[in-house]
N, C-alpha and C. Protein backbone atom coordinates (compact mmCIF):
# COMPACT_ATOMS: atom_id res chain seq x y z
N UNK A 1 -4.33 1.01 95.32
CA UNK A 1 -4.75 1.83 94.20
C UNK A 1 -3.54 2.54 93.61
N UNK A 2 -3.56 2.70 92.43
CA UNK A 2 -2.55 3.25 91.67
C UNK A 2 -3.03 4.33 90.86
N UNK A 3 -2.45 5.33 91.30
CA UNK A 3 -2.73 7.20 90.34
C UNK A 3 -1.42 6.97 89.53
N UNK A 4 -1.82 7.03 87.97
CA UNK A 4 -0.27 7.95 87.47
C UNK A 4 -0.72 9.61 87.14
N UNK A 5 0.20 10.18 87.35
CA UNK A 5 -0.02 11.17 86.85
C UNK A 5 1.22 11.30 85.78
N UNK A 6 0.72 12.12 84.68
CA UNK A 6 1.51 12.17 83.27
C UNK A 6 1.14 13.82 82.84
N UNK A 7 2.12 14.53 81.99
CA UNK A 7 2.19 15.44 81.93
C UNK A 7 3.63 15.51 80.82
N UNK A 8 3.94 16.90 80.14
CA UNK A 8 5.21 17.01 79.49
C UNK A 8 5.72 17.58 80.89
N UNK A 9 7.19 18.11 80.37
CA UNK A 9 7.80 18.78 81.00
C UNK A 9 7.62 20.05 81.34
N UNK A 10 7.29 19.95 82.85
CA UNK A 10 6.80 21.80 83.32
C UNK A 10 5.54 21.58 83.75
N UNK A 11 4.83 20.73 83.11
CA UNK A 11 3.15 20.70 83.32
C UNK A 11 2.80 21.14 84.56
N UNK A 12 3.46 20.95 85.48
CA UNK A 12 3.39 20.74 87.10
C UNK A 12 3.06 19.81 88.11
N UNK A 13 3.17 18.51 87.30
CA UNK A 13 3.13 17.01 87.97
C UNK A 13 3.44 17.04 89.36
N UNK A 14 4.76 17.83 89.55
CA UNK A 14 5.11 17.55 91.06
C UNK A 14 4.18 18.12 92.27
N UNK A 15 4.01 19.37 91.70
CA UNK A 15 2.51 20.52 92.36
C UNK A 15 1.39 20.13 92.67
N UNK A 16 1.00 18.75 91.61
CA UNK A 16 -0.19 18.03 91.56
C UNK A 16 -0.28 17.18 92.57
N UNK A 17 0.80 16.20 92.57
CA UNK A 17 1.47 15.20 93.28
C UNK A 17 1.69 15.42 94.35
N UNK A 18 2.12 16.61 95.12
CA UNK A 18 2.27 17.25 96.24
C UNK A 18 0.98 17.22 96.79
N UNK A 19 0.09 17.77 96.41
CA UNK A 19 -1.02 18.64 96.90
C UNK A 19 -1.89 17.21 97.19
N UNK A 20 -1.80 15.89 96.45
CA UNK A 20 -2.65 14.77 96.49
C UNK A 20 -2.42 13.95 97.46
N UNK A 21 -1.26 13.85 97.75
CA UNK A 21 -0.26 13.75 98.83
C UNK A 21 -0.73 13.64 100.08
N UNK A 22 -0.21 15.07 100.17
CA UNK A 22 -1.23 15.86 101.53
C UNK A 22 -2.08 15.44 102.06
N UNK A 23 -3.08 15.26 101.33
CA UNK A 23 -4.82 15.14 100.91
C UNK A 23 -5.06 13.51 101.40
N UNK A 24 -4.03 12.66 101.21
CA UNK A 24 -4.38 10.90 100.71
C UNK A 24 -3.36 10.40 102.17
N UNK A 25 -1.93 10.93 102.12
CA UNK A 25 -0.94 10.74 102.90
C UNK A 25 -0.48 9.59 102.44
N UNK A 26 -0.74 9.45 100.55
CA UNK A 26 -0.37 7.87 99.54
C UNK A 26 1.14 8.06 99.57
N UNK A 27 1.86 7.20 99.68
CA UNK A 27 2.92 7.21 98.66
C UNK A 27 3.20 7.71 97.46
N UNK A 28 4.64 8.02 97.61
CA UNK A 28 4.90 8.80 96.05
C UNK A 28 6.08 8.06 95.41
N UNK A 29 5.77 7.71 94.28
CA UNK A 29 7.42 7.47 93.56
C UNK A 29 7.35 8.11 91.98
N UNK A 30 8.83 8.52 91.78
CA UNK A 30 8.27 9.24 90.73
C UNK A 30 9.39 8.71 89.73
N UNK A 31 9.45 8.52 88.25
CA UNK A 31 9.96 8.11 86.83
C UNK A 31 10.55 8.85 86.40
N UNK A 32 11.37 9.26 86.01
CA UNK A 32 12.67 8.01 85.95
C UNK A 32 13.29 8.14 87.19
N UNK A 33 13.37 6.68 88.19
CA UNK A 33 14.13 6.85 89.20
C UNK A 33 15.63 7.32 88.72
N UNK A 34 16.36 8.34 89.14
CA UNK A 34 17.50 8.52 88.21
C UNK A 34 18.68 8.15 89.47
N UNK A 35 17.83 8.50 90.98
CA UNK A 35 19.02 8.40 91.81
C UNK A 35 19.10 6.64 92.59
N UNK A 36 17.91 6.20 91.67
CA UNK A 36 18.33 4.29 92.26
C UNK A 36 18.33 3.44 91.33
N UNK A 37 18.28 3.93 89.95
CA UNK A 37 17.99 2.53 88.98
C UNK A 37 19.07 2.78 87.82
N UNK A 38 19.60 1.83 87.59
CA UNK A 38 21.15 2.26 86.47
C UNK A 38 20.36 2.72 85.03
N UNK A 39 19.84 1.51 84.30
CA UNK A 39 18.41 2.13 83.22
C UNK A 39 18.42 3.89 83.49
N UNK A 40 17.83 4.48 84.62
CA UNK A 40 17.24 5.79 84.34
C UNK A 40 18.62 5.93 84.11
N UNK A 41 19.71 5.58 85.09
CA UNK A 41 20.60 6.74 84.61
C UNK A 41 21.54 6.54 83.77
N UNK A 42 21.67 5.62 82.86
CA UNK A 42 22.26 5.61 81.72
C UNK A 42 21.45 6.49 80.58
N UNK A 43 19.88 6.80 80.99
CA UNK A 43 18.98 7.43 80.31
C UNK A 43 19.54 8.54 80.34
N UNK A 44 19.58 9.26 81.55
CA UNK A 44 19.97 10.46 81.90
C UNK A 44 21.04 10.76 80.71
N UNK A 45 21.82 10.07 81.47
CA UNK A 45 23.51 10.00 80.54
C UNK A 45 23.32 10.17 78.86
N UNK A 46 22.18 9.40 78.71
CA UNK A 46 21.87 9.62 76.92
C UNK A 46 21.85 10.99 76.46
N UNK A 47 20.94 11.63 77.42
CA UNK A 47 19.79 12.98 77.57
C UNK A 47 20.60 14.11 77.44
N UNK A 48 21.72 13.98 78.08
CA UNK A 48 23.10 14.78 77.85
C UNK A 48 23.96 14.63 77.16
N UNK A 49 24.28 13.65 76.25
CA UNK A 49 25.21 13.42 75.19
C UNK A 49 26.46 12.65 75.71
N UNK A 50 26.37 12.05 76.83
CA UNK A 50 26.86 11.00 77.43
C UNK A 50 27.24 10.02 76.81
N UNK A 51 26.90 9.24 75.84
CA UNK A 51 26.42 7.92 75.72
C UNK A 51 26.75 7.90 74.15
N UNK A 52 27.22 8.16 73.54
CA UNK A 52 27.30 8.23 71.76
C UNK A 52 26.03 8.40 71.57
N UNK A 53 25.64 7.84 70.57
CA UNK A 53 24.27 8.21 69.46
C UNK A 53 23.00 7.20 70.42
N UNK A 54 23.62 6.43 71.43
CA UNK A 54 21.87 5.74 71.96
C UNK A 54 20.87 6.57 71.93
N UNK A 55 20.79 8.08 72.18
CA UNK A 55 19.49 8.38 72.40
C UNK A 55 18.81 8.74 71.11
N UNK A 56 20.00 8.65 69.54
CA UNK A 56 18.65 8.59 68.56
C UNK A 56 18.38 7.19 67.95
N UNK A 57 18.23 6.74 69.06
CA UNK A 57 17.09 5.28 69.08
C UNK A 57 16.30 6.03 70.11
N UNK A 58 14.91 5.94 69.19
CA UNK A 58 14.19 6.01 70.12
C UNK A 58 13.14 4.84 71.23
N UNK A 59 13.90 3.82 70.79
CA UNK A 59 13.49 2.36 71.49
C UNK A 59 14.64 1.99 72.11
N UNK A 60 15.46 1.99 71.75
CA UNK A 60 16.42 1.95 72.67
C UNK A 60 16.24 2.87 74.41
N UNK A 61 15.48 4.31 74.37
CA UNK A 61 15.58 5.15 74.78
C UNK A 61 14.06 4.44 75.62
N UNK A 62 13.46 4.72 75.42
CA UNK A 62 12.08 3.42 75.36
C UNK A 62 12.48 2.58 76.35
N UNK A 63 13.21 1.76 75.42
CA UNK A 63 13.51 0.41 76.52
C UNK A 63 14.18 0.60 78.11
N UNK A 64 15.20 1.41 77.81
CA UNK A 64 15.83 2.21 79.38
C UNK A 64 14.91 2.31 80.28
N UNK A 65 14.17 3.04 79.97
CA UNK A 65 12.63 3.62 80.66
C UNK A 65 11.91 2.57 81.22
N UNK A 66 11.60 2.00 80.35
CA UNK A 66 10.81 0.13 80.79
C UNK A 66 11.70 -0.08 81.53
N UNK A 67 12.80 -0.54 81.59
CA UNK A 67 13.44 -1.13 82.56
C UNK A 67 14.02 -0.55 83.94
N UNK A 68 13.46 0.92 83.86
CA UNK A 68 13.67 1.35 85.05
C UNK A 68 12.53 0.74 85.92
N UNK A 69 11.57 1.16 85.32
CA UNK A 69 10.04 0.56 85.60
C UNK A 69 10.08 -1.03 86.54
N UNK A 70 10.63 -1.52 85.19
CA UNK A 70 10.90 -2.89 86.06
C UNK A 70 11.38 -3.61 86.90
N UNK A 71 12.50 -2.50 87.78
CA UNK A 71 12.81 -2.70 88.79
C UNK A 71 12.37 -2.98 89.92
N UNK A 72 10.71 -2.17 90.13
CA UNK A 72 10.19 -1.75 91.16
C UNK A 72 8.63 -2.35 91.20
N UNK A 73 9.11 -3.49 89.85
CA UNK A 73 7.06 -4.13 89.39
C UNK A 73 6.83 -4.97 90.71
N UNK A 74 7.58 -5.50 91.99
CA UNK A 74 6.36 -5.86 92.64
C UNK A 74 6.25 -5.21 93.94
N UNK A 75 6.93 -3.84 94.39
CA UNK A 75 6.47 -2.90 94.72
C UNK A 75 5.17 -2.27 94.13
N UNK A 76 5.55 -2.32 92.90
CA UNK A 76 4.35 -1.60 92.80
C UNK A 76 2.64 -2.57 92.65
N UNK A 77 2.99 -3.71 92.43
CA UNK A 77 1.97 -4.74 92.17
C UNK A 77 1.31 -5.03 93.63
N UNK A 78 2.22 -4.95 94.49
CA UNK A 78 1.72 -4.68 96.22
C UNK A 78 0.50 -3.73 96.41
N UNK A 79 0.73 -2.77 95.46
CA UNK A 79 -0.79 -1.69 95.69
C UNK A 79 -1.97 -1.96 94.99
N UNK A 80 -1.78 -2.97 94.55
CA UNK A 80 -2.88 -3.88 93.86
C UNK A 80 -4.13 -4.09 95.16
N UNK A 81 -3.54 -4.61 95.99
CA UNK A 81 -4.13 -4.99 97.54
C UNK A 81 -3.84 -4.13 98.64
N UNK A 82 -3.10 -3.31 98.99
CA UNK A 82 -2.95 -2.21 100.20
C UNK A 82 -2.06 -1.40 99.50
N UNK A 83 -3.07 0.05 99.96
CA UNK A 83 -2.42 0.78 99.88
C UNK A 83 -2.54 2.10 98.88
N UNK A 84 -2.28 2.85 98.72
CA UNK A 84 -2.36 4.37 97.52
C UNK A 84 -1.47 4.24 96.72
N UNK A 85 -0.39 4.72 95.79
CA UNK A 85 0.50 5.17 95.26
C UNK A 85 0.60 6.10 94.34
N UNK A 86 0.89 7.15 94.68
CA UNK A 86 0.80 8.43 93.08
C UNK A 86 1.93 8.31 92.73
N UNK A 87 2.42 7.83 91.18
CA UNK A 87 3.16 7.79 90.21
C UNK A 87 3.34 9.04 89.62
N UNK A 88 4.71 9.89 89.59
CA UNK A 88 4.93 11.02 88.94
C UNK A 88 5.78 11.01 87.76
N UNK A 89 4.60 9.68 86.09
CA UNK A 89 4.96 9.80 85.22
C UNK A 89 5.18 7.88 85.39
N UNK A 90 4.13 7.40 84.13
CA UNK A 90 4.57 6.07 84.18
C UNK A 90 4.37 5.50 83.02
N UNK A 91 4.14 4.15 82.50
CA UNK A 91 4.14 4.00 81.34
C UNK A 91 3.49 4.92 80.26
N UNK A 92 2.85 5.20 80.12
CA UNK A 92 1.94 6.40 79.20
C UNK A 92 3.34 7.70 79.00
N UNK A 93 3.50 7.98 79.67
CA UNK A 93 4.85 8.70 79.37
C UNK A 93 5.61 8.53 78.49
N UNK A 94 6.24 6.81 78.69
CA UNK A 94 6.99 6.54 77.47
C UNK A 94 6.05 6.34 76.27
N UNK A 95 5.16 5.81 76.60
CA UNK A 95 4.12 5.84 74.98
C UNK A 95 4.24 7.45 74.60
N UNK A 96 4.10 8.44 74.99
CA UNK A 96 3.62 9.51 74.70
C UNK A 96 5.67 10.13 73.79
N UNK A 97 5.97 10.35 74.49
CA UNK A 97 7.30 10.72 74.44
C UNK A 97 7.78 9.74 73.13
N UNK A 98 7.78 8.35 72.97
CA UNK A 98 8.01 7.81 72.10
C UNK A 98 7.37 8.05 70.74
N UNK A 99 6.01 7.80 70.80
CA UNK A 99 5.06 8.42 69.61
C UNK A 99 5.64 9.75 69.38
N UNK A 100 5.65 10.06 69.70
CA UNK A 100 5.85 12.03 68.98
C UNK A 100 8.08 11.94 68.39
N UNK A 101 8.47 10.93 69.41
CA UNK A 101 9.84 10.94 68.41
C UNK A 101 9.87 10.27 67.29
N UNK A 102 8.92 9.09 67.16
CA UNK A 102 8.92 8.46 65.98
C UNK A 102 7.69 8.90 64.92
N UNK A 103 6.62 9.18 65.53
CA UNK A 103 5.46 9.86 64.70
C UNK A 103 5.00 8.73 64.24
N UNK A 104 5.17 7.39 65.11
CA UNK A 104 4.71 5.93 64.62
C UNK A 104 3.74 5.98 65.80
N UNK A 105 2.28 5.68 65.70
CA UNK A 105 1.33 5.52 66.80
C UNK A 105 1.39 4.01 66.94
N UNK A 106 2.00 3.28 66.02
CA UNK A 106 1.83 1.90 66.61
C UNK A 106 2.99 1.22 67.74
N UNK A 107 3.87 2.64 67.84
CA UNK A 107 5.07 2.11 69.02
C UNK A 107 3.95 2.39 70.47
N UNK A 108 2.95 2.80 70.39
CA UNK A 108 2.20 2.74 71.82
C UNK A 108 2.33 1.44 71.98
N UNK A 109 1.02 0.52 71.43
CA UNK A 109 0.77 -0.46 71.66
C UNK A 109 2.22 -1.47 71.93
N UNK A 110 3.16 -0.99 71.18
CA UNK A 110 4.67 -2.16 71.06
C UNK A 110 4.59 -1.98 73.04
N UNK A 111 4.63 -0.96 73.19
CA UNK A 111 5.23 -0.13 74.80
C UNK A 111 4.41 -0.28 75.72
N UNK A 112 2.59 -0.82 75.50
CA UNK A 112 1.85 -1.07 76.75
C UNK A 112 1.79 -2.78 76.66
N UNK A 113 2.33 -3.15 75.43
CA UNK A 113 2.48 -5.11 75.75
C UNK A 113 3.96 -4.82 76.51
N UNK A 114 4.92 -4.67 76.24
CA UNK A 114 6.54 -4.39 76.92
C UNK A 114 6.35 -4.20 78.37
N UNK A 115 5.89 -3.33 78.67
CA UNK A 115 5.69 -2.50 80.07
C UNK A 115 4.50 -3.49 80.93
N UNK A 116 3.16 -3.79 80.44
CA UNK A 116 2.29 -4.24 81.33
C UNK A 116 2.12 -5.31 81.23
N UNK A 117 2.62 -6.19 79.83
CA UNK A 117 2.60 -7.92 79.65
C UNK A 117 4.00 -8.51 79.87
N UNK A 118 4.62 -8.24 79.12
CA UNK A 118 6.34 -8.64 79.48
C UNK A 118 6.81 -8.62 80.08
N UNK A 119 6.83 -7.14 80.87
CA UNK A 119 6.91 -6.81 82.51
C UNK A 119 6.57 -7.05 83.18
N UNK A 120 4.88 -7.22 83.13
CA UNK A 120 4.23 -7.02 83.99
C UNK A 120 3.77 -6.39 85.57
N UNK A 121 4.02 -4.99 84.67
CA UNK A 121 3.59 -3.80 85.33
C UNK A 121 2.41 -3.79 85.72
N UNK A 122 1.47 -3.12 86.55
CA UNK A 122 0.24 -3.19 87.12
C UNK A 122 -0.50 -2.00 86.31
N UNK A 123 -1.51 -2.61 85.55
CA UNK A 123 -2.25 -0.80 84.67
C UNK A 123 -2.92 -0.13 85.78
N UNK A 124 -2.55 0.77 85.83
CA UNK A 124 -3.21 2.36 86.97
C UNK A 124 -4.53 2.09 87.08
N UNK A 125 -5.33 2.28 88.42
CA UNK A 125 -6.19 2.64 88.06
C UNK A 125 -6.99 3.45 87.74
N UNK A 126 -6.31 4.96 87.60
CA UNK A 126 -6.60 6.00 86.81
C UNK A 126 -5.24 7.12 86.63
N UNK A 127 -5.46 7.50 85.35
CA UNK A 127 -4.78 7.94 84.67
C UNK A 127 -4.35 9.49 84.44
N UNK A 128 -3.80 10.70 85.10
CA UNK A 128 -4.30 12.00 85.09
C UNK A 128 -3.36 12.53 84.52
N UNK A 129 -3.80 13.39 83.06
CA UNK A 129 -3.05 14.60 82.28
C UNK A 129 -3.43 15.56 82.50
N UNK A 130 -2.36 15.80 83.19
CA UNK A 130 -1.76 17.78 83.02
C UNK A 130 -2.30 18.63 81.93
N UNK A 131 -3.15 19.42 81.78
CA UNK A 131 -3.57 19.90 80.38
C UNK A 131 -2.96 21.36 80.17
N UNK A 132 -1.73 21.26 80.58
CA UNK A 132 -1.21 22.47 80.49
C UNK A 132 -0.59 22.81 79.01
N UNK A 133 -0.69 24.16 78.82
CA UNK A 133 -0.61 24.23 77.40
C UNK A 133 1.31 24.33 77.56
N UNK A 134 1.80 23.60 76.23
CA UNK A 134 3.11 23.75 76.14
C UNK A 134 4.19 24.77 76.42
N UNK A 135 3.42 25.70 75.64
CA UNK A 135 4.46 26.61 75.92
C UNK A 135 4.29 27.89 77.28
N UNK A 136 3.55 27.38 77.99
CA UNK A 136 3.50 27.85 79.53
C UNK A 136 4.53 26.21 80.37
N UNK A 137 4.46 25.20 79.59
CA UNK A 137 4.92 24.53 80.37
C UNK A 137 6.45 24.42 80.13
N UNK A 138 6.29 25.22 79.18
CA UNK A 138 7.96 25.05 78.72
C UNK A 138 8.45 26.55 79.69
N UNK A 139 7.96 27.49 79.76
CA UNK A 139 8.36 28.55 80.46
C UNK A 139 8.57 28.14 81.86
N UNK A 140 7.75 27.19 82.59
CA UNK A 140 7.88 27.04 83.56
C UNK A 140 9.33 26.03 83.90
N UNK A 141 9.11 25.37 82.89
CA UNK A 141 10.53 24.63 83.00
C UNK A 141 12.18 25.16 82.70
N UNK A 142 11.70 26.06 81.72
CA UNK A 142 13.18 27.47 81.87
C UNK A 142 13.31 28.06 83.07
N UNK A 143 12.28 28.55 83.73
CA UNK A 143 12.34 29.44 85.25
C UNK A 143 12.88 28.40 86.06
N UNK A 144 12.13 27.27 86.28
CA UNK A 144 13.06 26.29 86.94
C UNK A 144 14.25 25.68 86.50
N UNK A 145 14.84 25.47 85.65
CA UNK A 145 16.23 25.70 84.96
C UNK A 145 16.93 26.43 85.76
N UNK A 146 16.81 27.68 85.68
CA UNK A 146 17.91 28.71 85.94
C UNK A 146 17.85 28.88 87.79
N UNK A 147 16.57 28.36 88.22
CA UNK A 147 16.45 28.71 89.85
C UNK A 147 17.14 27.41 90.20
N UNK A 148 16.84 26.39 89.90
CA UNK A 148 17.81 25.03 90.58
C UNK A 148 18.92 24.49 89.32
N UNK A 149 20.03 24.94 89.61
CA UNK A 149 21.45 23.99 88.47
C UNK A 149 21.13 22.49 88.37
N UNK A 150 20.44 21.89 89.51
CA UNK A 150 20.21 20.68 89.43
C UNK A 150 19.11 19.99 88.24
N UNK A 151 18.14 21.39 87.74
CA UNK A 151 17.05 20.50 86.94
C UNK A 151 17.38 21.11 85.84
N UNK A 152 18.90 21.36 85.21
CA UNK A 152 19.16 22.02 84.13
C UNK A 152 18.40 21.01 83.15
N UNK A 153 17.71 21.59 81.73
CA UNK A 153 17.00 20.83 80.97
C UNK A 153 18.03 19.93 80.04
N UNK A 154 17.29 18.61 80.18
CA UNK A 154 17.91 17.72 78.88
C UNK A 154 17.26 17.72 77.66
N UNK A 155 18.02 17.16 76.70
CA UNK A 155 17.83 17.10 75.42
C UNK A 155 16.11 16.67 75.02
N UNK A 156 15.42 16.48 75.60
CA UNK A 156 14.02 16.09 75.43
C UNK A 156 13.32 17.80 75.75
N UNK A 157 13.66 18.02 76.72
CA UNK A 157 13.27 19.48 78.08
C UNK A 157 13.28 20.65 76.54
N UNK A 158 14.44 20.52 76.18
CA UNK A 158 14.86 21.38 75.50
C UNK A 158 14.25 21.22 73.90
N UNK A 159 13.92 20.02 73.72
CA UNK A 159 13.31 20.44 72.20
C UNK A 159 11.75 20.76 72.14
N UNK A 160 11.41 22.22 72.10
CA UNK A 160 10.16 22.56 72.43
C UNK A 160 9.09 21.81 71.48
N UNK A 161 9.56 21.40 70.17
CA UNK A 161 8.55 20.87 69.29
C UNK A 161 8.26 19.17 69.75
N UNK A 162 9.21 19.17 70.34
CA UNK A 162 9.44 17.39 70.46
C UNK A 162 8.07 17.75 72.03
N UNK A 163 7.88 18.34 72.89
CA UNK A 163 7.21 18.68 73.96
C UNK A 163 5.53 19.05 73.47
N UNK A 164 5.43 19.58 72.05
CA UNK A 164 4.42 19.95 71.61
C UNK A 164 3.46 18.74 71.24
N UNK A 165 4.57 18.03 70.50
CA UNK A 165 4.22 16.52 69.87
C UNK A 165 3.57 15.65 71.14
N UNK A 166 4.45 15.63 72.14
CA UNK A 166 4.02 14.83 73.15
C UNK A 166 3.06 14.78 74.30
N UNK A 167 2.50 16.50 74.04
CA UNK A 167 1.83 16.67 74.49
C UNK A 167 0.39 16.08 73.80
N UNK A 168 0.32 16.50 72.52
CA UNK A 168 -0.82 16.21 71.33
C UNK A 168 -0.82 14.55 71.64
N UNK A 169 0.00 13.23 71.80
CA UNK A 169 0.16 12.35 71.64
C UNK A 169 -0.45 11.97 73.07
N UNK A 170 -0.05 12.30 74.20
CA UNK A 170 -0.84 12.86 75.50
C UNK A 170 -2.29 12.52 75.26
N UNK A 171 -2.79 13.46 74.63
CA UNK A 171 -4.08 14.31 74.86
C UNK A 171 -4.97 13.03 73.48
N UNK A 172 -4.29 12.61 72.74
CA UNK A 172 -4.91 11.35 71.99
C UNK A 172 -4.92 9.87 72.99
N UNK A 173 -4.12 9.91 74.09
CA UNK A 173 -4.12 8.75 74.61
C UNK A 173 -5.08 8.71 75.69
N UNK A 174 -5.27 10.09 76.49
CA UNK A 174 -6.40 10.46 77.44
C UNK A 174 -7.84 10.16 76.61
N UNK A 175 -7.95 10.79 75.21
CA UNK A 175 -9.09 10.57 74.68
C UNK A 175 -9.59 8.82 74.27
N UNK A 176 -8.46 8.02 74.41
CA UNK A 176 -9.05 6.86 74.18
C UNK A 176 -9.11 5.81 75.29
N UNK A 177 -8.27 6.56 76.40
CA UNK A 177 -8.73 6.13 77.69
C UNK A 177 -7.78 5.11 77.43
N UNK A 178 -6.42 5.20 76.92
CA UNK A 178 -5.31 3.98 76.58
C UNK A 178 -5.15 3.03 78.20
N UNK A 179 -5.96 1.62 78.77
CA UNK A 179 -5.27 0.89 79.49
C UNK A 179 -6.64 1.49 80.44
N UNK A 180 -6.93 2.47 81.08
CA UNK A 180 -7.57 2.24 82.16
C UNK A 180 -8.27 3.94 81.87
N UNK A 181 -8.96 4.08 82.64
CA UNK A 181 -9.64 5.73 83.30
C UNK A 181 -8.44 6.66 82.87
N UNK A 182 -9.01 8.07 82.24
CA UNK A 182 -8.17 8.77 82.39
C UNK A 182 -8.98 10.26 83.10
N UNK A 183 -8.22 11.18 83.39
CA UNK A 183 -8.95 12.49 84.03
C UNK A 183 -7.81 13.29 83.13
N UNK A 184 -8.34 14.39 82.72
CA UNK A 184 -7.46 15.83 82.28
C UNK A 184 -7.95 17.08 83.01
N UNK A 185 -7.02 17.16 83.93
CA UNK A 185 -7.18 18.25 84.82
C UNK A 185 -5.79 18.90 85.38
N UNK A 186 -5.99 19.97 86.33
CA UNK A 186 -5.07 20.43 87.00
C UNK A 186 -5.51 21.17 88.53
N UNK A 187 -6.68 20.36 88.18
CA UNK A 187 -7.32 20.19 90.02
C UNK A 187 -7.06 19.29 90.69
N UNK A 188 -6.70 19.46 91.86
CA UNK A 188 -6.35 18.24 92.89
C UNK A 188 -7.28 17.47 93.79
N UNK A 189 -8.55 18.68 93.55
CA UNK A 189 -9.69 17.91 94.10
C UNK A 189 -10.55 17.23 93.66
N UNK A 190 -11.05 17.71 92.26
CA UNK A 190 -11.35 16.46 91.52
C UNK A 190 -10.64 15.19 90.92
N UNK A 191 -9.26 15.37 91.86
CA UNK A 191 -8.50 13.97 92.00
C UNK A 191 -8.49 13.50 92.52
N UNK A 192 -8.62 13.84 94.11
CA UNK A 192 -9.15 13.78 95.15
C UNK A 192 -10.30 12.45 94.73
N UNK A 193 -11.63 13.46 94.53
CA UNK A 193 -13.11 13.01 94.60
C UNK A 193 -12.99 11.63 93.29
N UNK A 194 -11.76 11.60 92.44
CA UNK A 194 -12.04 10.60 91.95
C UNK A 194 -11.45 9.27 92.45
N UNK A 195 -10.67 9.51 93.27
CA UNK A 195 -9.98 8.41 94.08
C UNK A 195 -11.07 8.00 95.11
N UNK A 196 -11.78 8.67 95.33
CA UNK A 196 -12.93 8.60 96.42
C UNK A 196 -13.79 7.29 95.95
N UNK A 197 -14.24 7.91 94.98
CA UNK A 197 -14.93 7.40 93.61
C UNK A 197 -14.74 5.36 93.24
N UNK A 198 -13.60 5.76 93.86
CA UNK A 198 -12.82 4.34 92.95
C UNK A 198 -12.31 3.40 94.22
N UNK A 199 -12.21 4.04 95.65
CA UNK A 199 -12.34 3.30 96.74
C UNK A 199 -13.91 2.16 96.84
């Protein structure tokens, strides 16, 4: 079985992810691998001004992402048949994040044929947004800023409107149930009871 969980930045994905954890004793991997896949971290590298102008492509930026993804498609296609996995942030992410930089809703669809046909990534079998409102999630992600040097914010972290967008773009993709089940919560037990559900 496959959980993604999706959220902007701050939402508290990891809190979620933790606590489901616990609860399941599933596996966790979480997007963008930055410390095993070159993709994330040439991403990274974008995110900081690393890289010349790649990151205003926003398909270019896109594509990185996919291909971090694709490193790990038959790991993850393994949980098809044994096993849990909570995803912290997976394709829907880049749909979401992409839509709100381009304000094109038809780069979703470009990004769930790329990711789940081309790739052939495995679609989740359920889908969970963070419904945290932005700008609590953006506070939370400044406090964590300044408490760990390590999660100083990148150029995405930091543009609060670009976080607003992606959240709204989020919350349109939960409503149409993009690819599989979605849940909008920030309970862990009715994540719990829906994994139950789906055993």
């Amino acid at each position: 079985m496959i959980i993604a969980v999706e959220g902007i930045d701050g939402a508290g994905k990891n809190t979620l992810v933790s606590a489901v954890r616990q609860a399941t004793g599933a596996e966790v991997l979480s997007f963008p691998r930055y410390d095993d896949s070159l993709p994330a971290q040439l991403a990274a590298d974008a995110l900081r001004g690393r890289m010349g102008d790649l990151m205003d492509s926003a398909y270019a930026m896109a594509t990185l992402f996919a291909l971090d993804r694709a490193g790990v498609v038959d790991k993850l296609n393994s949980f098809r048949s044994d096993g849990v996995i909570l995803l912290d942030r997976y394709v829907a992410s880049n749909a979401a994040y992409t839509w709100a930089r381009t304000g094109d809703e038809a780069v979703v669809d470009f990004l769930g044929e790329l990711e789940f046909e081309r790739i052939g990534l495995p679609v989740p079998d359920l889908q969970v947004l963070l419904a945290t409102d932005p700008q609590e999630a953006g506070r939370r992600a400044q406090r964590r800023a300044v408490v760990d040097k390590r999660r100083e914010k990148d150029a995405y972290e930091q543009d609060s409107s670009l976080q607003e967008r992606t959240y709204d773009a989020y919350c349109a993709l939960a409503q149409r149930q993009w690819y599989s089940p979605w849940e909008v919560t920030s309970d862990a037990e009715r994540i719990l009871a829906r994994i139950d559900a789906l055993r």
